[in-house]
Protein backbone atom coordinates (compact mmCIF):
# COMPACT_ATOMS: atom_id res chain seq x y z
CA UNK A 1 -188.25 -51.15 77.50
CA UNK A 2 -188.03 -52.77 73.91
CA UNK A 3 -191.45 -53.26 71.87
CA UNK A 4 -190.10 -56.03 69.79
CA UNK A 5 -188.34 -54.43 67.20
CA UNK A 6 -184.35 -53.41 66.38
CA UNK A 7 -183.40 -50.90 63.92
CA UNK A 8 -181.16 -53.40 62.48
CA UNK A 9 -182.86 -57.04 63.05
CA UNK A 10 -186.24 -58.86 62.62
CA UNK A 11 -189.00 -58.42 64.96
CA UNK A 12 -188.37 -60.12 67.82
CA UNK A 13 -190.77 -62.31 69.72
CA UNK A 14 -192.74 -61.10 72.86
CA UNK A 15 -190.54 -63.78 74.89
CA UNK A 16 -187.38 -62.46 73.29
CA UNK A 17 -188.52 -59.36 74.58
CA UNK A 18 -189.11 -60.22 78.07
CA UNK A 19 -186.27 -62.35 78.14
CA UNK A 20 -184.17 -59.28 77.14
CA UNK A 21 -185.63 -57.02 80.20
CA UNK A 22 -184.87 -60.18 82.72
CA UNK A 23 -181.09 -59.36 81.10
CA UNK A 24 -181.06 -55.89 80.80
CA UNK A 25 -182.36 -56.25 84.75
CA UNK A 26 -179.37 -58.50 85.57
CA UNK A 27 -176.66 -56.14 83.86
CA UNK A 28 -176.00 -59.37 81.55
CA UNK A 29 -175.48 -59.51 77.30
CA UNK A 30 -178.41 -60.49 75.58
CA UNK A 31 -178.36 -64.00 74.43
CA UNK A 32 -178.02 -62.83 70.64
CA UNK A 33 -175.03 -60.27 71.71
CA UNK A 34 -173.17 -63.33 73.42
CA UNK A 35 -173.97 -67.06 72.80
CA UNK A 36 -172.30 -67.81 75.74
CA UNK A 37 -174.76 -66.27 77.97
CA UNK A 38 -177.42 -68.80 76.51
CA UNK A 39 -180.23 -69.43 78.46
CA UNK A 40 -180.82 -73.16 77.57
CA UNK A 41 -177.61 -74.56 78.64
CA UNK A 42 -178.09 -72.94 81.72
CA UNK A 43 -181.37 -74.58 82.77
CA UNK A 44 -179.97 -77.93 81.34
CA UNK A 45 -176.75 -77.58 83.87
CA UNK A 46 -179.19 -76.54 86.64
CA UNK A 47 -181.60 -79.05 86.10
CA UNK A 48 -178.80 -81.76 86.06
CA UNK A 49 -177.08 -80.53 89.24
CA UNK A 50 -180.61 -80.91 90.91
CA UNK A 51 -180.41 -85.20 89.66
CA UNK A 52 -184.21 -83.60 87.68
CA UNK A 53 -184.94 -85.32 84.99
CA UNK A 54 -186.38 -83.14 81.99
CA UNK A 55 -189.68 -84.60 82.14
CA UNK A 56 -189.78 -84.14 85.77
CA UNK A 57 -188.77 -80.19 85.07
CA UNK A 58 -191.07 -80.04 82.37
CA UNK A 59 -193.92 -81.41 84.43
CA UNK A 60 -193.36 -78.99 87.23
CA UNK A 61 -192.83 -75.72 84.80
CA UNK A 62 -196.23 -77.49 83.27
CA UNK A 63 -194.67 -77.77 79.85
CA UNK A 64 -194.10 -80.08 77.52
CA UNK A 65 -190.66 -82.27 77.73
CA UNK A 66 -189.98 -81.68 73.97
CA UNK A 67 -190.45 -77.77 74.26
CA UNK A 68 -187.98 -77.94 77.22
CA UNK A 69 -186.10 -79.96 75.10
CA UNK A 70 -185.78 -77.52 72.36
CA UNK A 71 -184.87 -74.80 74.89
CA UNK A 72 -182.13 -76.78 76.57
CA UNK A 73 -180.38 -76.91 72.95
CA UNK A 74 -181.33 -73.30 72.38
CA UNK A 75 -183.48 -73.91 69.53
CA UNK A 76 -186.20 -72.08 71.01
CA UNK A 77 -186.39 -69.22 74.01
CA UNK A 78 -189.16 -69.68 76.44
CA UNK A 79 -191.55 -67.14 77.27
CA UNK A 80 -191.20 -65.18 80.73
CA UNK A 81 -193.53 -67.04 81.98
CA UNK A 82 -192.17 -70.25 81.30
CA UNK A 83 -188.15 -69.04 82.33
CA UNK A 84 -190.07 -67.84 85.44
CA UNK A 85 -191.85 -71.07 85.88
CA UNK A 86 -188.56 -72.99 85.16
CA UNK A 87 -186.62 -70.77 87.72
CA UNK A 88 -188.93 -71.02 90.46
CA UNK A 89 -188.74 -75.00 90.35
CA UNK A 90 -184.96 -75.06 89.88
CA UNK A 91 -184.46 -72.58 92.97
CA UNK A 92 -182.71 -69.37 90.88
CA UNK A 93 -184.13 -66.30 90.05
CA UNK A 94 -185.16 -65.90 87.12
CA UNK A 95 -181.86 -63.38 85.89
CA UNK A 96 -180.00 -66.01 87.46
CA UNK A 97 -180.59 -68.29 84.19
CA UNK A 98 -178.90 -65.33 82.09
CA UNK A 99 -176.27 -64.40 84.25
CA UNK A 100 -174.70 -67.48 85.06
CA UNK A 101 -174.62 -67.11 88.72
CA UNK A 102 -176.24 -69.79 91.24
């Protein structure tokens, strides 16, 4: 279980944390260890395939359209809570927005 901190980097956030066990639970690269594994685009592809609009998404997950806005373009990571949230609505298990399976 990480606590937040790296040897080598910055204190991470709580979500980076919790985003990292979702990973670590999928047998996936952290999203810092492989851009390509990004969350964000994920959800976006997801949420298109479904015809959702982001505002619909956002509504549902019960956030704001501009914070799922900023996690779409991976300029933010969303809490477990809110990749949970945003999961649940778009059908996928959770590790299935890391590992890049439907």
């Amino acid at each position: 279980i990480e606590y937040g901190y790296n040897s080598l980097e910055e204190p991470q956030s709580t979500g980076d944390c919790l985003i990292g066990m979702i990973a670590k639970e999928a047998g996936v690269a952290r999203h810092r260890d492989h851009p390509d594994q990004c969350i964000g685009p994920r959800i976006r592809s997801l949420r298109q395939e479904r015809g959702m609009t982001l505002e619909q998404l956002a509504a549902l997950a019960r956030i704001s359209a501009s914070h799922l806005s900023r996690v779409e373009r991976g300029q933010t990571k969303p809490s477990f809570t809110v990749a949970s949230n945003l999961a649940r609505h778009l059908g996928v298990q959770p590790s299935q927005l890391l590992a890049g399976r439907q």
